[in-house]
PDB file of N, CA and C in Angstrom:
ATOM      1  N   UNK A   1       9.507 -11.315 -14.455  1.00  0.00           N
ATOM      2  CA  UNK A   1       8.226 -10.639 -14.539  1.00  0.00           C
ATOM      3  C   UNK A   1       7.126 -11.656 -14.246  1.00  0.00           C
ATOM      4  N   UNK A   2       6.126 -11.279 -13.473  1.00  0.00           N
ATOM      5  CA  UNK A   2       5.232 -12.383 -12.606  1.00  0.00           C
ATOM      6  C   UNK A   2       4.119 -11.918 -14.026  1.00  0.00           C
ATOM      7  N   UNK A   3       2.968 -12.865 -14.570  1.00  0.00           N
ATOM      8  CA  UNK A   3       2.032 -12.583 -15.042  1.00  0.00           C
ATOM      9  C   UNK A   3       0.529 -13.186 -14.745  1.00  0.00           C
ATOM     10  N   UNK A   4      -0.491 -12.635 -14.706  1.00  0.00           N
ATOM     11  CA  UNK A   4      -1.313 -12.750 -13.968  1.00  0.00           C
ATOM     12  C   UNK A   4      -2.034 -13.913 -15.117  1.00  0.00           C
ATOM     13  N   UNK A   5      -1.852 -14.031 -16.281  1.00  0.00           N
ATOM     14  CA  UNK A   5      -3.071 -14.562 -17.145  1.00  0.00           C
ATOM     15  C   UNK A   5      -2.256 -16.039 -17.845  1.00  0.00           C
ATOM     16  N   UNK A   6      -2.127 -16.512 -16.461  1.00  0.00           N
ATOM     17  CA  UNK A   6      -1.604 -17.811 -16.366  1.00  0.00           C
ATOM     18  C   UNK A   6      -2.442 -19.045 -16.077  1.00  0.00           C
ATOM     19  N   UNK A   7      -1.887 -20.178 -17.089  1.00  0.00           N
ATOM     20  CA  UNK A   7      -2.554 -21.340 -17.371  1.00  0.00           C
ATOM     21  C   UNK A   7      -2.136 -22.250 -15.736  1.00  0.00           C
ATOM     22  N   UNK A   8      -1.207 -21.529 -14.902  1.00  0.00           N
ATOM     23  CA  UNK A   8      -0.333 -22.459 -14.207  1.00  0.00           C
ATOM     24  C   UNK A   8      -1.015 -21.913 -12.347  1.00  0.00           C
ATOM     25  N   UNK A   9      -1.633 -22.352 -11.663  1.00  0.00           N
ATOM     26  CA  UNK A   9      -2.099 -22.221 -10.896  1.00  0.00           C
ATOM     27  C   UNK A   9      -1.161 -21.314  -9.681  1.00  0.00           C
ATOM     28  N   UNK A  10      -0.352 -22.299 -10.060  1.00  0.00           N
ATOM     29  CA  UNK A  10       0.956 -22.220  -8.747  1.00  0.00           C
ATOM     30  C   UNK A  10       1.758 -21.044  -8.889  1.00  0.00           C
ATOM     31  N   UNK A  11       1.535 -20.063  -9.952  1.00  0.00           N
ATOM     32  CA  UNK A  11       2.343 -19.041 -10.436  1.00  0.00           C
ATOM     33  C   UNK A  11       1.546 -17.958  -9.621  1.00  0.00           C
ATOM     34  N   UNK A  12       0.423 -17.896  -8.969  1.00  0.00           N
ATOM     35  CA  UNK A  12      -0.641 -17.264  -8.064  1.00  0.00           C
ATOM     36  C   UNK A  12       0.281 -16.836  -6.848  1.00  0.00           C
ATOM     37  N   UNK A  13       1.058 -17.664  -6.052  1.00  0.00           N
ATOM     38  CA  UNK A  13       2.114 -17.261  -5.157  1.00  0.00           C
ATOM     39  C   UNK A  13       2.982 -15.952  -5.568  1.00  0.00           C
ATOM     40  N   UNK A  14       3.653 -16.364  -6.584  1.00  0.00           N
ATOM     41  CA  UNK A  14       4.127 -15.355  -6.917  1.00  0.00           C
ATOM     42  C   UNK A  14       4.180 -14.410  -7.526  1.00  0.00           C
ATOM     43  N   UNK A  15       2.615 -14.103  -8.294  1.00  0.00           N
ATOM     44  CA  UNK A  15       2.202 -13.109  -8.257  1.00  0.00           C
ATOM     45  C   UNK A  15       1.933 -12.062  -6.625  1.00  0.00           C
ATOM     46  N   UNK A  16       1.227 -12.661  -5.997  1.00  0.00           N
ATOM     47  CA  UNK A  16       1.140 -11.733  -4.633  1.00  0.00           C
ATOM     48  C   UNK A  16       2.618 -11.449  -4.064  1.00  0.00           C
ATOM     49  N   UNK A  17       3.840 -12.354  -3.970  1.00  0.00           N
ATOM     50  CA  UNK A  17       4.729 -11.634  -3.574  1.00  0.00           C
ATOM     51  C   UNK A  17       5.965 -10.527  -4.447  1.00  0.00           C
ATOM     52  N   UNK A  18       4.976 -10.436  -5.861  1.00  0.00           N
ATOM     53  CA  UNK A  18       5.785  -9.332  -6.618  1.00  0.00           C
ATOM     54  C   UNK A  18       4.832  -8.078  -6.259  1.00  0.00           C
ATOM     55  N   UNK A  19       3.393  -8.316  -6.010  1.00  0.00           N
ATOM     56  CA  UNK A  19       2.770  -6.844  -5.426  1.00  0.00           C
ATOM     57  C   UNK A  19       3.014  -6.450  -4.181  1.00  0.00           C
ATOM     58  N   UNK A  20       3.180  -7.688  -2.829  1.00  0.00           N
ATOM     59  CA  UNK A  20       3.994  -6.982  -1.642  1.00  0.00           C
ATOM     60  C   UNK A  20       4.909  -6.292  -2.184  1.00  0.00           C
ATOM     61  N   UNK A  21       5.652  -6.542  -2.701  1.00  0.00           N
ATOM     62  CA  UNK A  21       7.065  -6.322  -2.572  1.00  0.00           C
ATOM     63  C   UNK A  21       7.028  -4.616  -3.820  1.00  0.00           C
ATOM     64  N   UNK A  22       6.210  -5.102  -4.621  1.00  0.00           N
ATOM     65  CA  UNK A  22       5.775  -3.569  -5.224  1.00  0.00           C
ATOM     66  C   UNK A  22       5.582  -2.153  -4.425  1.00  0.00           C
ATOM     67  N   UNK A  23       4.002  -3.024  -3.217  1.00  0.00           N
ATOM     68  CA  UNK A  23       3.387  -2.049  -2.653  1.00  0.00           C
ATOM     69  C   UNK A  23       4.548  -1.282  -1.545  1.00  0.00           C
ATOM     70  N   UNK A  24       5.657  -2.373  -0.563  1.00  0.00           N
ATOM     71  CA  UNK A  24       6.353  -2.004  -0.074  1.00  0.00           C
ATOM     72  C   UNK A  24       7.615  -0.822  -1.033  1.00  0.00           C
ATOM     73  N   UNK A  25       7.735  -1.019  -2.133  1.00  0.00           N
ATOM     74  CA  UNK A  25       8.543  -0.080  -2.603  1.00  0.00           C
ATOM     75  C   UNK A  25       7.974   1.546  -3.118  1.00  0.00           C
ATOM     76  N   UNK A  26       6.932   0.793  -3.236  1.00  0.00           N
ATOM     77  CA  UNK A  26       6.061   2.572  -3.587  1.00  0.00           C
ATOM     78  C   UNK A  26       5.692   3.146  -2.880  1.00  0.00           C
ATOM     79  N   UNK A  27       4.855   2.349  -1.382  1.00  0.00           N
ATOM     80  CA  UNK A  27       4.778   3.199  -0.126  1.00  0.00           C
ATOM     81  C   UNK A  27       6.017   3.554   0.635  1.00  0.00           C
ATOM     82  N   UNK A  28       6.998   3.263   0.252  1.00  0.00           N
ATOM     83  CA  UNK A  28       8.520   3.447   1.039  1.00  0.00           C
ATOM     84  C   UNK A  28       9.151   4.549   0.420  1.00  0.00           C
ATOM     85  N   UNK A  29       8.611   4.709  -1.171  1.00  0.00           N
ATOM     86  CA  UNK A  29       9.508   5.914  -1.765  1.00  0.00           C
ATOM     87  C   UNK A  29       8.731   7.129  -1.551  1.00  0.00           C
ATOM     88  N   UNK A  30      10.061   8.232  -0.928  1.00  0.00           N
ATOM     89  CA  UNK A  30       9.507   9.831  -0.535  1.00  0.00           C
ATOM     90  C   UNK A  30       9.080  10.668  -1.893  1.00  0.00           C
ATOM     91  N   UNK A  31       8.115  11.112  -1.574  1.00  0.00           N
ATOM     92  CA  UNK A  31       7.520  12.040  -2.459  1.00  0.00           C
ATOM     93  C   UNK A  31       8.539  12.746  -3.155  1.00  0.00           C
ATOM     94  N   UNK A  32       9.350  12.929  -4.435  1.00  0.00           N
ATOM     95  CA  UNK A  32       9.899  13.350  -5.661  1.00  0.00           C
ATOM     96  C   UNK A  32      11.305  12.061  -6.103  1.00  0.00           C
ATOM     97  N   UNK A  33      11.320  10.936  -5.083  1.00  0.00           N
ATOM     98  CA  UNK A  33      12.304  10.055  -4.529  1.00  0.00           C
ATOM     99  C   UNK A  33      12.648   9.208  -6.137  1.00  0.00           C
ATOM    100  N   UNK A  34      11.396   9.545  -6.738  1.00  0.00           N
ATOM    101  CA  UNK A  34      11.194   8.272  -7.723  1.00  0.00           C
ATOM    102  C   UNK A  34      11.955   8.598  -8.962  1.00  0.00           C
ATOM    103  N   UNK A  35      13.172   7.842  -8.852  1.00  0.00           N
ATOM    104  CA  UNK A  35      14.154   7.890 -10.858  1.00  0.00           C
ATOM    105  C   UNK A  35      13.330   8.254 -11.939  1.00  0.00           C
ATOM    106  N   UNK A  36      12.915   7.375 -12.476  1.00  0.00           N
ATOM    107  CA  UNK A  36      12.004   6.891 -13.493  1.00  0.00           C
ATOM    108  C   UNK A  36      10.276   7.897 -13.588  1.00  0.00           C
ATOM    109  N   UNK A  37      10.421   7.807 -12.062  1.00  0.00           N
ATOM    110  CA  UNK A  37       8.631   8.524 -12.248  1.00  0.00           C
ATOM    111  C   UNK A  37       8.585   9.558 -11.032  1.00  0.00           C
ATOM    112  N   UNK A  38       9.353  10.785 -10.957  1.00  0.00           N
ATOM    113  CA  UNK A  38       9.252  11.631 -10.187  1.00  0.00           C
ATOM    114  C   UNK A  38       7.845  11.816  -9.286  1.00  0.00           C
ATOM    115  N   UNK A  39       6.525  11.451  -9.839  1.00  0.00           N
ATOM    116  CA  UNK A  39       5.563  11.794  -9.450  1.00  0.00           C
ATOM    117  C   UNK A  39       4.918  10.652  -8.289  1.00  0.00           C
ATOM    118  N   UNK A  40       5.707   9.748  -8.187  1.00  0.00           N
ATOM    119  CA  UNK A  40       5.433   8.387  -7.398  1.00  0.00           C
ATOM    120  C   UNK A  40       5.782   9.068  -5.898  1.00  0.00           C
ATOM    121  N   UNK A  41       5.623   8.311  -5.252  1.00  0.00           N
ATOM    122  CA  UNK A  41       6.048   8.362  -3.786  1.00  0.00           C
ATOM    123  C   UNK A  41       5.070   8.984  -2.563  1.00  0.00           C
ATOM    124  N   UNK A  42       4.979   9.058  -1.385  1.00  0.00           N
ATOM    125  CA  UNK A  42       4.059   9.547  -0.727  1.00  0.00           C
ATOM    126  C   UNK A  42       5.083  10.243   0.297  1.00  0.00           C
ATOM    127  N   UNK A  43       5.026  11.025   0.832  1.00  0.00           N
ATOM    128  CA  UNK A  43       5.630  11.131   2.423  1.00  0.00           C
ATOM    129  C   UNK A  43       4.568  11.679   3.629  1.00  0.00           C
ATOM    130  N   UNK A  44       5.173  10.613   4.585  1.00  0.00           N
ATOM    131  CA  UNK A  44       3.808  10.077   5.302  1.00  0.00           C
ATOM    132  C   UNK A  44       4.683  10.925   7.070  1.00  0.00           C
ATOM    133  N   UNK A  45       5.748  11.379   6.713  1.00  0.00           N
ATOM    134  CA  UNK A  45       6.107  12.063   8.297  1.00  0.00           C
ATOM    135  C   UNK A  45       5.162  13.300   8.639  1.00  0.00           C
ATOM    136  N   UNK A  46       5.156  14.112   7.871  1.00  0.00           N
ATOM    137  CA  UNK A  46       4.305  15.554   7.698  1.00  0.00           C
ATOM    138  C   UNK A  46       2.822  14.751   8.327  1.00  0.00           C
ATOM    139  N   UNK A  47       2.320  13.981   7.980  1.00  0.00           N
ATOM    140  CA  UNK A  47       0.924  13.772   8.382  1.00  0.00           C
ATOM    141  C   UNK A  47       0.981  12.996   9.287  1.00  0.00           C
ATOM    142  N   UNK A  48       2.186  11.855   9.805  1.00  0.00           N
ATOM    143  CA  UNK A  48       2.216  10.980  10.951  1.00  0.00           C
ATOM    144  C   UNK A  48       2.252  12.262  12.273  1.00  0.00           C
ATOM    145  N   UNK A  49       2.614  13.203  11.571  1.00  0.00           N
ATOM    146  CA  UNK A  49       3.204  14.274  13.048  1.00  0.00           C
ATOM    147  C   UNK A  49       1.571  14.871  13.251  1.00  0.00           C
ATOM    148  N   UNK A  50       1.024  14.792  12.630  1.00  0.00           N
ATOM    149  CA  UNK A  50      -0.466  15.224  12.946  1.00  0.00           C
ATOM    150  C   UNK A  50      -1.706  13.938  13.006  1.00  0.00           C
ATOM    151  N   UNK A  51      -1.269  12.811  13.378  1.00  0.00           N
ATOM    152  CA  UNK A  51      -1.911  11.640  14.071  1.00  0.00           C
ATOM    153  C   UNK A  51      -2.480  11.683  15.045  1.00  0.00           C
ATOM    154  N   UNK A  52      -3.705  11.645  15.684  1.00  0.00           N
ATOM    155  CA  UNK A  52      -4.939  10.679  14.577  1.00  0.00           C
ATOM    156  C   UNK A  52      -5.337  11.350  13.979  1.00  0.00           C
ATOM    157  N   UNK A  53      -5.570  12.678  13.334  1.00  0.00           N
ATOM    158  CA  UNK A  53      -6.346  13.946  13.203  1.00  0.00           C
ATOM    159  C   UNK A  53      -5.916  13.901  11.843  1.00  0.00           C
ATOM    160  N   UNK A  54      -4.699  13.532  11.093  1.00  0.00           N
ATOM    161  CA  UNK A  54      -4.452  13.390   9.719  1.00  0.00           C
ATOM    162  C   UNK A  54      -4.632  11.545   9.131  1.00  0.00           C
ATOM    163  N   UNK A  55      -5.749  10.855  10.150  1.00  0.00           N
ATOM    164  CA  UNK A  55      -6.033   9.462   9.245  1.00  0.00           C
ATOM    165  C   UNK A  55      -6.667   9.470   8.739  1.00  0.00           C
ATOM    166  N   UNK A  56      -7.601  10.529   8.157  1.00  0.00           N
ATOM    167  CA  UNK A  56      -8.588   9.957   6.844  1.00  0.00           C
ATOM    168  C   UNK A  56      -6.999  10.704   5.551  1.00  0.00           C
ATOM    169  N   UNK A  57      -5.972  11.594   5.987  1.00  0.00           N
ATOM    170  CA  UNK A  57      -5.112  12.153   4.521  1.00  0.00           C
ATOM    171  C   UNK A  57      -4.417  10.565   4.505  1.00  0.00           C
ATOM    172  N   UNK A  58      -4.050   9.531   5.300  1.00  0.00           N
ATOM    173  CA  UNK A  58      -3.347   9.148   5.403  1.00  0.00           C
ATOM    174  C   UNK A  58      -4.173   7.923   4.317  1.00  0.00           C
ATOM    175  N   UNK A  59      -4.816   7.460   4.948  1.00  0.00           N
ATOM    176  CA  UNK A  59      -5.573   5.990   4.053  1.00  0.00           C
ATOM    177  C   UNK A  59      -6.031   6.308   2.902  1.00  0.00           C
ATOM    178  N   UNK A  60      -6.438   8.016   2.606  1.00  0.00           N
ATOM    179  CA  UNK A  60      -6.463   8.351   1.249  1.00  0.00           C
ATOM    180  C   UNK A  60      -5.597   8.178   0.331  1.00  0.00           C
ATOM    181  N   UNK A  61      -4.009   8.867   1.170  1.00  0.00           N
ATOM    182  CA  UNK A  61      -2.743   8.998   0.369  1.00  0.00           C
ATOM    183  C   UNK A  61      -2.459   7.376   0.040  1.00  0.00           C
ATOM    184  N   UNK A  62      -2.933   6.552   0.712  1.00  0.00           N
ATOM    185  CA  UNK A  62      -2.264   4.778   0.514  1.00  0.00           C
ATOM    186  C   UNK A  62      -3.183   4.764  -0.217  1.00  0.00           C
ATOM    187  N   UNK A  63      -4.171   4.548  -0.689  1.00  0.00           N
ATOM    188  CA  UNK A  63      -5.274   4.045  -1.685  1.00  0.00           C
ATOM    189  C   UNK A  63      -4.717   4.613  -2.566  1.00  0.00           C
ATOM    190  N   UNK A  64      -4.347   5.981  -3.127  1.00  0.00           N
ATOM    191  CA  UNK A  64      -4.492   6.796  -4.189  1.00  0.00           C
ATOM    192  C   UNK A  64      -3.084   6.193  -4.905  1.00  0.00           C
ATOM    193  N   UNK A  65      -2.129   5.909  -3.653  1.00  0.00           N
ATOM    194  CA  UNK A  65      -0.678   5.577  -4.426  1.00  0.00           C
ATOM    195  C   UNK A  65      -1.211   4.108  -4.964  1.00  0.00           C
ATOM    196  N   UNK A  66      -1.607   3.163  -4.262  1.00  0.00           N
ATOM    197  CA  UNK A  66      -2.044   1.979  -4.935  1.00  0.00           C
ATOM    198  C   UNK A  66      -2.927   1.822  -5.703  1.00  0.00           C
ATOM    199  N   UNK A  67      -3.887   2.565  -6.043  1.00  0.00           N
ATOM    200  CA  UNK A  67      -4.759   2.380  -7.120  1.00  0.00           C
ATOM    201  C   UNK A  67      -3.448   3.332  -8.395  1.00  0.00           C
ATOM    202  N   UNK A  68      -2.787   4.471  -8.329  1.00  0.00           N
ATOM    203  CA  UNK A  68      -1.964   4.505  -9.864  1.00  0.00           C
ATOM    204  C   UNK A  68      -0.719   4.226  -9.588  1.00  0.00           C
ATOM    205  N   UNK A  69      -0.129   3.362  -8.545  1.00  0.00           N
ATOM    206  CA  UNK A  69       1.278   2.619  -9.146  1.00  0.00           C
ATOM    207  C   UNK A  69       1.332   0.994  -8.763  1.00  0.00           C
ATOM    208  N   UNK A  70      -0.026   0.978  -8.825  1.00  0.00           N
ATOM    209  CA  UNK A  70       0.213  -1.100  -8.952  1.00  0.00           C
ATOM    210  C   UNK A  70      -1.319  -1.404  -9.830  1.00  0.00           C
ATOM    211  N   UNK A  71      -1.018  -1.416 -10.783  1.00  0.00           N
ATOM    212  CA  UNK A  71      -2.107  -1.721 -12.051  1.00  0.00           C
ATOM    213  C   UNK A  71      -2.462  -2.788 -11.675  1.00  0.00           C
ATOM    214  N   UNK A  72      -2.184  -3.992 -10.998  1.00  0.00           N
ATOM    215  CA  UNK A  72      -2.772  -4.839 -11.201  1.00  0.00           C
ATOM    216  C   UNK A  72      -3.705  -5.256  -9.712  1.00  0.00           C
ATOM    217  N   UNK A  73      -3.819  -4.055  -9.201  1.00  0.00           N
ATOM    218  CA  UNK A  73      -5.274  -3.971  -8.158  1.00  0.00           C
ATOM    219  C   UNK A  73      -6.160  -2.866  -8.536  1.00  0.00           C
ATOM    220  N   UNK A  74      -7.269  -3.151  -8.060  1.00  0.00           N
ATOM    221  CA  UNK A  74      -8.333  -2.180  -8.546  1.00  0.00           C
ATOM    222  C   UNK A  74      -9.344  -2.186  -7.074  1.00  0.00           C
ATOM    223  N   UNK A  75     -10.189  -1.238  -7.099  1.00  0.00           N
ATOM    224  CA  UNK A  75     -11.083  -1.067  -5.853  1.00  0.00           C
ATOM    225  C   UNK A  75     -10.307  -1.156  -4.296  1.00  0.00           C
ATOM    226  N   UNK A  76      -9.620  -0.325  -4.480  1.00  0.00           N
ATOM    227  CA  UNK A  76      -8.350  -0.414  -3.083  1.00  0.00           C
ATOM    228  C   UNK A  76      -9.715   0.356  -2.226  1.00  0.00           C
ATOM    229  N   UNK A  77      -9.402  -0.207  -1.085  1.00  0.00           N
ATOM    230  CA  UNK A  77      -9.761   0.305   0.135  1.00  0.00           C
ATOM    231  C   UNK A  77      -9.222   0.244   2.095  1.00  0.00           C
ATOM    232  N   UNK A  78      -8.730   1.086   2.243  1.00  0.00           N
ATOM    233  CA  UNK A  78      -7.447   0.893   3.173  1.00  0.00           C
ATOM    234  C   UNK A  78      -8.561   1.442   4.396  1.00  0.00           C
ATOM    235  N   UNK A  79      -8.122   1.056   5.756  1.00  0.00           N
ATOM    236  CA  UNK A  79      -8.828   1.039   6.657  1.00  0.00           C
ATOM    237  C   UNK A  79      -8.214   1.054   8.012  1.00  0.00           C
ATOM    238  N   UNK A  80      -7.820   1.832   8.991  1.00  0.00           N
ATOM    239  CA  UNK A  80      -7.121   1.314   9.929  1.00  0.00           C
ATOM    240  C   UNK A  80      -7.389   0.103  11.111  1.00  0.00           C
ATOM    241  N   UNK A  81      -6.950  -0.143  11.521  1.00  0.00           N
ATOM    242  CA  UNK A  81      -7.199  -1.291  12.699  1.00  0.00           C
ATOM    243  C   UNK A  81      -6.963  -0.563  14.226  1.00  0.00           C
ATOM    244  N   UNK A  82      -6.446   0.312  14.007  1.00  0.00           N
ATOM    245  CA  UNK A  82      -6.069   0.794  15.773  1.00  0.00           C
ATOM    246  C   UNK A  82      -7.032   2.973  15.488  1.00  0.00           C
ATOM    247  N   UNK A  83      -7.714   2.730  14.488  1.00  0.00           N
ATOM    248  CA  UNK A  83      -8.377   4.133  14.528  1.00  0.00           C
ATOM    249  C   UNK A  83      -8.566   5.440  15.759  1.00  0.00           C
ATOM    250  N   UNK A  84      -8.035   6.229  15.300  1.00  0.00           N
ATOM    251  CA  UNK A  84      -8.123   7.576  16.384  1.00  0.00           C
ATOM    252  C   UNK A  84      -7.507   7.772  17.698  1.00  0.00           C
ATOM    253  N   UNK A  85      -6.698   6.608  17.222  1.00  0.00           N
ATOM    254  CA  UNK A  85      -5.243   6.186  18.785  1.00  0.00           C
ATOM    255  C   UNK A  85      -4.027   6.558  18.183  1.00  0.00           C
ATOM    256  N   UNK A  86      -2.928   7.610  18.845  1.00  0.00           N
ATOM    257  CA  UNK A  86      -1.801   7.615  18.925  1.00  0.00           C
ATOM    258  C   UNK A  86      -1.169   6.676  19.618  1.00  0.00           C
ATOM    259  N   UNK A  87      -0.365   6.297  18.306  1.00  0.00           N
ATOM    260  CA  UNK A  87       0.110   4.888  18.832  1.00  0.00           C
ATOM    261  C   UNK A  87       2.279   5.132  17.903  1.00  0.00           C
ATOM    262  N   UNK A  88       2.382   4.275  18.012  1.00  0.00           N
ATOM    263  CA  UNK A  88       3.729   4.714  17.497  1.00  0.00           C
ATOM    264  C   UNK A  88       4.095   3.770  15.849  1.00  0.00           C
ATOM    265  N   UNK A  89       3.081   2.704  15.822  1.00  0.00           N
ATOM    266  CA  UNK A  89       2.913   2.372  14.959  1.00  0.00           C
ATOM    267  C   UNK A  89       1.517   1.440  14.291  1.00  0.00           C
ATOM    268  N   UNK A  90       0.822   2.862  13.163  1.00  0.00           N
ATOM    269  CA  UNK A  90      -0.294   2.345  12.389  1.00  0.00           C
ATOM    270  C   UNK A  90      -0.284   0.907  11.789  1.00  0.00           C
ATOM    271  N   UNK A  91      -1.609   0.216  12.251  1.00  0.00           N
ATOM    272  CA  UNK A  91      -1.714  -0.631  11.261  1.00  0.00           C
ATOM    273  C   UNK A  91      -3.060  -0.307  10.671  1.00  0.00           C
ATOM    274  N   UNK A  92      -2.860  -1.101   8.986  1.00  0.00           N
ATOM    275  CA  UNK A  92      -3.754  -0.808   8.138  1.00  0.00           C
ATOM    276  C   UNK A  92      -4.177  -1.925   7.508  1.00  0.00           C
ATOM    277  N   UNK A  93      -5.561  -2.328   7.020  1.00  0.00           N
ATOM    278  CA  UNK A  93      -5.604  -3.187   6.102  1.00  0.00           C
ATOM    279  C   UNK A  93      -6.119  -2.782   4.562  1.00  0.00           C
ATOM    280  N   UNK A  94      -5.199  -3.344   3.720  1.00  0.00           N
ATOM    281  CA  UNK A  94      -5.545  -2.871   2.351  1.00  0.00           C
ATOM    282  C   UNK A  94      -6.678  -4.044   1.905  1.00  0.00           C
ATOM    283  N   UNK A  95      -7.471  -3.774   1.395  1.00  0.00           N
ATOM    284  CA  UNK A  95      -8.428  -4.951   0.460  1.00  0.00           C
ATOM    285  C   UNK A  95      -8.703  -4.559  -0.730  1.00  0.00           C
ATOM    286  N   UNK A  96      -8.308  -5.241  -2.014  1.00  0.00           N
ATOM    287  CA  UNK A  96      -8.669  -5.005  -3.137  1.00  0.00           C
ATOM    288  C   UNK A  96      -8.868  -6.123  -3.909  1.00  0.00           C
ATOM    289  N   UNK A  97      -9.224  -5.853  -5.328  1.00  0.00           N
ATOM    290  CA  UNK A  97      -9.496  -6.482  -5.993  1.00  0.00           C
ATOM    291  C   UNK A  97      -8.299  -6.830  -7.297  1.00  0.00           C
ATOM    292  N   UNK A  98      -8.239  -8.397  -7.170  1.00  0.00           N
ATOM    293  CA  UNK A  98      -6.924  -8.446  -8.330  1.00  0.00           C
ATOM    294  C   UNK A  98      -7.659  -8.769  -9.472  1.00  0.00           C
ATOM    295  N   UNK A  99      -6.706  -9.014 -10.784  1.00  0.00           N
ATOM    296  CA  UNK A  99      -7.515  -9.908 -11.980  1.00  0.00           C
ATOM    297  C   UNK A  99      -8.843 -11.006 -11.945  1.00  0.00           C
ATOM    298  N   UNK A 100      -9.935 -10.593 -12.249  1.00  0.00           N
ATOM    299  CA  UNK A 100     -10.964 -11.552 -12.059  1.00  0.00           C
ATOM    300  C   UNK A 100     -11.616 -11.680 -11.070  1.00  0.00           C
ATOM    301  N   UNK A 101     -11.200 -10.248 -10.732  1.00  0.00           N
ATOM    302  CA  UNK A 101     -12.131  -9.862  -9.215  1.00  0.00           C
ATOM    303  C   UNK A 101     -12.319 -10.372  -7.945  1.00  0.00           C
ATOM    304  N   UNK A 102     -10.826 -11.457  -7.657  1.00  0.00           N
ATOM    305  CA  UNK A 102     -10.579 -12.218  -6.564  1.00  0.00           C
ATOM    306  C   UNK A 102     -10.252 -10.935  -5.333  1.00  0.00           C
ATOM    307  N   UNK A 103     -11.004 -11.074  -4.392  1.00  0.00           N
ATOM    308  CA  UNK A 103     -10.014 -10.312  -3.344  1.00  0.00           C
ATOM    309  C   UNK A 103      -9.187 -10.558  -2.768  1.00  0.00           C
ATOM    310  N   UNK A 104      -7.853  -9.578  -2.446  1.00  0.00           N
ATOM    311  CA  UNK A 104      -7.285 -10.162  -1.450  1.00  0.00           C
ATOM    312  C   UNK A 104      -6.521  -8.706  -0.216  1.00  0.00           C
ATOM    313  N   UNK A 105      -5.966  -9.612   0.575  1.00  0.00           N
ATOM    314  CA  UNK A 105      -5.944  -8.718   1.674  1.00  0.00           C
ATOM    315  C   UNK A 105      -4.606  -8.537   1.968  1.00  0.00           C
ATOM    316  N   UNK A 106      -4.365  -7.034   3.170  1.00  0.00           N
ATOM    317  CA  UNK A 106      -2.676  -7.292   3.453  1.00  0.00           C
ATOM    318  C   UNK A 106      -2.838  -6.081   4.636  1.00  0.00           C
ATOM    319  N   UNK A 107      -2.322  -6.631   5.036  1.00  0.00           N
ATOM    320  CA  UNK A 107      -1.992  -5.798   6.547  1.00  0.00           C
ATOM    321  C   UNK A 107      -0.604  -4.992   6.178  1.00  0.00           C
ATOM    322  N   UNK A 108      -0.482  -3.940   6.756  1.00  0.00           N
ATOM    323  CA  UNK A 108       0.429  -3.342   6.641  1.00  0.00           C
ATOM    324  C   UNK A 108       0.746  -2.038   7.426  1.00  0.00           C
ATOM    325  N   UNK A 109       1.671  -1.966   8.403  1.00  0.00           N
ATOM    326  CA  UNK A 109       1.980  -1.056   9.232  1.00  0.00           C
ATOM    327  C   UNK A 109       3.167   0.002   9.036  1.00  0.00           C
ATOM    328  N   UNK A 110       2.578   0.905   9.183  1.00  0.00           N
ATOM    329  CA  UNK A 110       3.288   2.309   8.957  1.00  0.00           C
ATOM    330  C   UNK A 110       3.554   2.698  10.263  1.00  0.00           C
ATOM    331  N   UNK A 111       4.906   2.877  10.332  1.00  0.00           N
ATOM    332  CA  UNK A 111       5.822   3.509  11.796  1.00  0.00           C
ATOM    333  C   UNK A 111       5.943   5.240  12.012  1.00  0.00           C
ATOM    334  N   UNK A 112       5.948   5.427  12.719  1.00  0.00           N
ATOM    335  CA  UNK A 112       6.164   7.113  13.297  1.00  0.00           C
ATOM    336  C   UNK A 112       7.210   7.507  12.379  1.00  0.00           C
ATOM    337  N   UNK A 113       8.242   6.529  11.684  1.00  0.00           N
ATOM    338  CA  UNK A 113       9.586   7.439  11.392  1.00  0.00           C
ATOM    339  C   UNK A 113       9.286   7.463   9.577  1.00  0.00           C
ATOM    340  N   UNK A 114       8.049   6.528   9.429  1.00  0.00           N
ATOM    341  CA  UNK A 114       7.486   7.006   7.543  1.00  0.00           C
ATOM    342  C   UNK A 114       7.706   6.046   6.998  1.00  0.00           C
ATOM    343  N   UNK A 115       8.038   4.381   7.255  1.00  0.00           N
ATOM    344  CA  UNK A 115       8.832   3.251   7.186  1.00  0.00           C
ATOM    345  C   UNK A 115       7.706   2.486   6.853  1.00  0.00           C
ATOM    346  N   UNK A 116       7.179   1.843   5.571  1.00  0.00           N
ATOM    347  CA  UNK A 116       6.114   0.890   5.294  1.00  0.00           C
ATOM    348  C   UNK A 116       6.615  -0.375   5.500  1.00  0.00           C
ATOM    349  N   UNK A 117       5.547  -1.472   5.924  1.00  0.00           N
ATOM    350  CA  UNK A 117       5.741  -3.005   6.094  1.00  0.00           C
ATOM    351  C   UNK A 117       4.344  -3.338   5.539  1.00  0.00           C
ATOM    352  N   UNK A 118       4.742  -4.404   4.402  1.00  0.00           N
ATOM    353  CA  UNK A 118       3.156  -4.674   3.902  1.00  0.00           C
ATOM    354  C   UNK A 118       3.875  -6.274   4.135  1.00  0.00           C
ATOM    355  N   UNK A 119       2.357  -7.359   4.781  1.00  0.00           N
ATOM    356  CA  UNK A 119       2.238  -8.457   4.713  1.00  0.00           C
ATOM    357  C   UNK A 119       1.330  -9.271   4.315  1.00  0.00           C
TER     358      UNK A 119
END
């Protein structure tokens, strides 16, 4: 378990790669997909099939999953980089705010087939 309210500087690394690796599992799980929390998950084919015309449901649906299944960002704001182009694969940038109001950033591309990559 990574914790944020650390005396140890260097523990900062791995905090960000337990929220990639978060954000990649929550944007990856299909809407009812989730064991533990049925209500988690997004599915992003239904609205990729109506691209560009469904990117404001789309950066909504990513903000909304990351602001209630990764507590430890706040003020999400997702944005595309290739806007109002059919393309075969979205990229997005997330920017939020972690503990102590540091920002930080992550690119992350969503494929035609519903497949998240956060970096």
């Amino acid at each position: 378990m990574h914790r944020l309210a650390s005396d140890d500087p260097a523990k900062g690394a791995g905090v960000l790669e337990s929220i990639v690796a978060n954000l990649q599992a929550i944007l990856n799980t299909h809407e009812g997909d989730g064991y533990t929390c049925p209500e988690m998950g997004v599915d992003f084919l239904d609205v990729l099939a109506r691209w560009p015309s469904s990117e404001s449901d789309v950066l909504r649906a990513v903000a909304a999953t990351i602001e209630r299944f990764e507590p430890r960002l706040r003020n999400v704001r997702v944005r595309t980089l290739n806007p109002g182009v059919i393309v075969s694969i979205v990229s997005m940038e997330i920017v939020a705010e972690l503990a102590g109001h540091e920002k930080i950033r992550f690119l992350t591309e969503l494929s035609r087939g519903g497949g998240v990559r956060v970096r």
